[in-house]
C-alpha atoms as a PDB file:
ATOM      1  CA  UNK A   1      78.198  88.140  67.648  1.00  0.00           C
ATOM      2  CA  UNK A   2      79.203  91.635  67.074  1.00  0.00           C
ATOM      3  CA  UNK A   3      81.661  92.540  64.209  1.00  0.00           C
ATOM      4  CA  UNK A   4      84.248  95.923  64.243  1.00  0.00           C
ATOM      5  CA  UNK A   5      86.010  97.498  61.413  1.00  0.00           C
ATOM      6  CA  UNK A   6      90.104  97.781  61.787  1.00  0.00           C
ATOM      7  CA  UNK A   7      90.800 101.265  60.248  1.00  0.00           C
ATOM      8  CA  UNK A   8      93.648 102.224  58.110  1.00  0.00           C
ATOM      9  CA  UNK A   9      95.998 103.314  61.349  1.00  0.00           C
ATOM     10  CA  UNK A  10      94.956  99.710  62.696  1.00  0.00           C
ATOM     11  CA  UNK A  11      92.186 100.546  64.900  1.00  0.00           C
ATOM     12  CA  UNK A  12      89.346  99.345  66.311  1.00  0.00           C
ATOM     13  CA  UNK A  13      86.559 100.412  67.980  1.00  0.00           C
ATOM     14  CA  UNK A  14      85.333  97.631  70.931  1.00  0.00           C
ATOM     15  CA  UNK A  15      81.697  97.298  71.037  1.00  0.00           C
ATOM     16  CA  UNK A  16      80.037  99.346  74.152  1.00  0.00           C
ATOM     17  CA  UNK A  17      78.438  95.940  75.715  1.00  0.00           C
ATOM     18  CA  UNK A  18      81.727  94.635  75.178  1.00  0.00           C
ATOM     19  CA  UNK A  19      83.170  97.698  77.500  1.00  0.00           C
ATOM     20  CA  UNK A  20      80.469  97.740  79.431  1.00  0.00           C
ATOM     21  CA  UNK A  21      80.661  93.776  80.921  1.00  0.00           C
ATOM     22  CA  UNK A  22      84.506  94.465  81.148  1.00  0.00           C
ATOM     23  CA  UNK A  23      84.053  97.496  82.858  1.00  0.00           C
ATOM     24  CA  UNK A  24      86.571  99.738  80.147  1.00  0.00           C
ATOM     25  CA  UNK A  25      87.144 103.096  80.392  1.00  0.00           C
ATOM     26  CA  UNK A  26      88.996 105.250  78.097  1.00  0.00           C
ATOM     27  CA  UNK A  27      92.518 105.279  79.207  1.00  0.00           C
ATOM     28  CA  UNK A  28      92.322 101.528  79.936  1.00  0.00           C
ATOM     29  CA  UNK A  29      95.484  99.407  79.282  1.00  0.00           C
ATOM     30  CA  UNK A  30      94.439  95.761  77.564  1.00  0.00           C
ATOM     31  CA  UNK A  31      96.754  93.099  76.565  1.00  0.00           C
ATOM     32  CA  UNK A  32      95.761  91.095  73.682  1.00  0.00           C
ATOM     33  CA  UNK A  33      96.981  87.687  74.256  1.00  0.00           C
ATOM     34  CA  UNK A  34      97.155  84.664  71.385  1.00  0.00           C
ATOM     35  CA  UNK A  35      96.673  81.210  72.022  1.00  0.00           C
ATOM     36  CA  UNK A  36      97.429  77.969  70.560  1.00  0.00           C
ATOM     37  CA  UNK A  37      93.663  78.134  68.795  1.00  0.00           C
ATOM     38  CA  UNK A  38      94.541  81.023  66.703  1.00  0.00           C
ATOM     39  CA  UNK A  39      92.626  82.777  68.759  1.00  0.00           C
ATOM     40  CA  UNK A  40      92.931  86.437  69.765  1.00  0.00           C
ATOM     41  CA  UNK A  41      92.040  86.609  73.916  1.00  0.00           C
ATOM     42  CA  UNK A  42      91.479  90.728  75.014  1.00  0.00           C
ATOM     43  CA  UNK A  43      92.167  90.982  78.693  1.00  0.00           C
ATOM     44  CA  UNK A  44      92.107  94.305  80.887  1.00  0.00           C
ATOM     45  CA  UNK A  45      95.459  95.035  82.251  1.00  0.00           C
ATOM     46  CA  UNK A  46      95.033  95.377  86.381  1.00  0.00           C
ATOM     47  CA  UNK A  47      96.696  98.199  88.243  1.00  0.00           C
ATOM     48  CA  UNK A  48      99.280  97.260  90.302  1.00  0.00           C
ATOM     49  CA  UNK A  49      98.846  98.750  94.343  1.00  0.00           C
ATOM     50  CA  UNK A  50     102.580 100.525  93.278  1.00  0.00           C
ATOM     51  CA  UNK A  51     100.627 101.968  90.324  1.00  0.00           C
ATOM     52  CA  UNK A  52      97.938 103.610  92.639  1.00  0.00           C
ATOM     53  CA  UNK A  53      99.689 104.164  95.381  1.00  0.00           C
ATOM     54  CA  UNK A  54      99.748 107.734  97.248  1.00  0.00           C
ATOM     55  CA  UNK A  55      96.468 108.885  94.909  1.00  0.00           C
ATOM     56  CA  UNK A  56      94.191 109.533  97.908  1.00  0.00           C
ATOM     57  CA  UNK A  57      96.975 111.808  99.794  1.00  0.00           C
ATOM     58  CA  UNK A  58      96.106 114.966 100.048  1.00  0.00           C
ATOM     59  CA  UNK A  59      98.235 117.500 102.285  1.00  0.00           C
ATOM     60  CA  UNK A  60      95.841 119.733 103.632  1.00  0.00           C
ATOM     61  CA  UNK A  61      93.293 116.690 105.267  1.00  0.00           C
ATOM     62  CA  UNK A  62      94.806 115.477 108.453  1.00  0.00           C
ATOM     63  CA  UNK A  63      95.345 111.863 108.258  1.00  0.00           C
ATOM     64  CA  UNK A  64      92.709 109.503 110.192  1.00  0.00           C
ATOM     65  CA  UNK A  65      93.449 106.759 112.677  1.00  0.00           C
ATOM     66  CA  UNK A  66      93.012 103.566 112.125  1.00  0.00           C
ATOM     67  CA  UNK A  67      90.777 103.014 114.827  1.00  0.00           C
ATOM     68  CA  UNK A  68      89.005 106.002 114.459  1.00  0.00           C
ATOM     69  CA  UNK A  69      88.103 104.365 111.052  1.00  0.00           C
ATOM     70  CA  UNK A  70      86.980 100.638 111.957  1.00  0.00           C
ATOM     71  CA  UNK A  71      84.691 102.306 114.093  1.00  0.00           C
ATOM     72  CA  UNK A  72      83.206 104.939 111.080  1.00  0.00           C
ATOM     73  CA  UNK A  73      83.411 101.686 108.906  1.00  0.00           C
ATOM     74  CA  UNK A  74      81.416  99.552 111.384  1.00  0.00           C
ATOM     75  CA  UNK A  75      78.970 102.150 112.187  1.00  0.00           C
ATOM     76  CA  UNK A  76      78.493 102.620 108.480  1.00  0.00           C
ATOM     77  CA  UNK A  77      77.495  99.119 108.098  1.00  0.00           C
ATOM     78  CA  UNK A  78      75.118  98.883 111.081  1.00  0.00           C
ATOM     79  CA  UNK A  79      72.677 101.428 109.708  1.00  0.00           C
ATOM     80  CA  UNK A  80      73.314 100.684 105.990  1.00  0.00           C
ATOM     81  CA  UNK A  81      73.105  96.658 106.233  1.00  0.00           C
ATOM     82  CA  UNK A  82      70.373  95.956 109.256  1.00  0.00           C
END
């Protein structure tokens, strides 16, 4: 078991195996949830697609078909996966 120390502002530092297996990374949102236990449950927040939505536009690349990529997709997978 791995212990922390809460500082004086009420912090704490979460251990990097800890961050690791959760995959954390700074800027992370995580929701600390209490049970009936007395217990203290730390769970990742997930994006929502609203959240993320629009972060791959850019205006100066010309938008792809969809067809055009199933077929880079399925070519991609023939020579990486036979």
């Amino acid at each position: 078991m791995q212990q922390t120390t809460l500082t004086r502002k009420g912090q704490i530092t979460i251990p990097k195996f800890v961050r690791d297996f959760m995959a954390l990374h700074a800027g992370d949102k995580i929701e600390f949830v209490l049970t009936e236990n007395n217990e203290v449950l730390l769970r990742p927040v997930t994006k929502k697609v609203d959240d993320v939505f629009g972060r791959l536009f850019k205006a100066d690349r010309p938008a792809v078909d969809i067809a055009e990529m199933d077929a880079l997709l399925k070519q991609k997978i023939k020579t990486d996966f036979k």
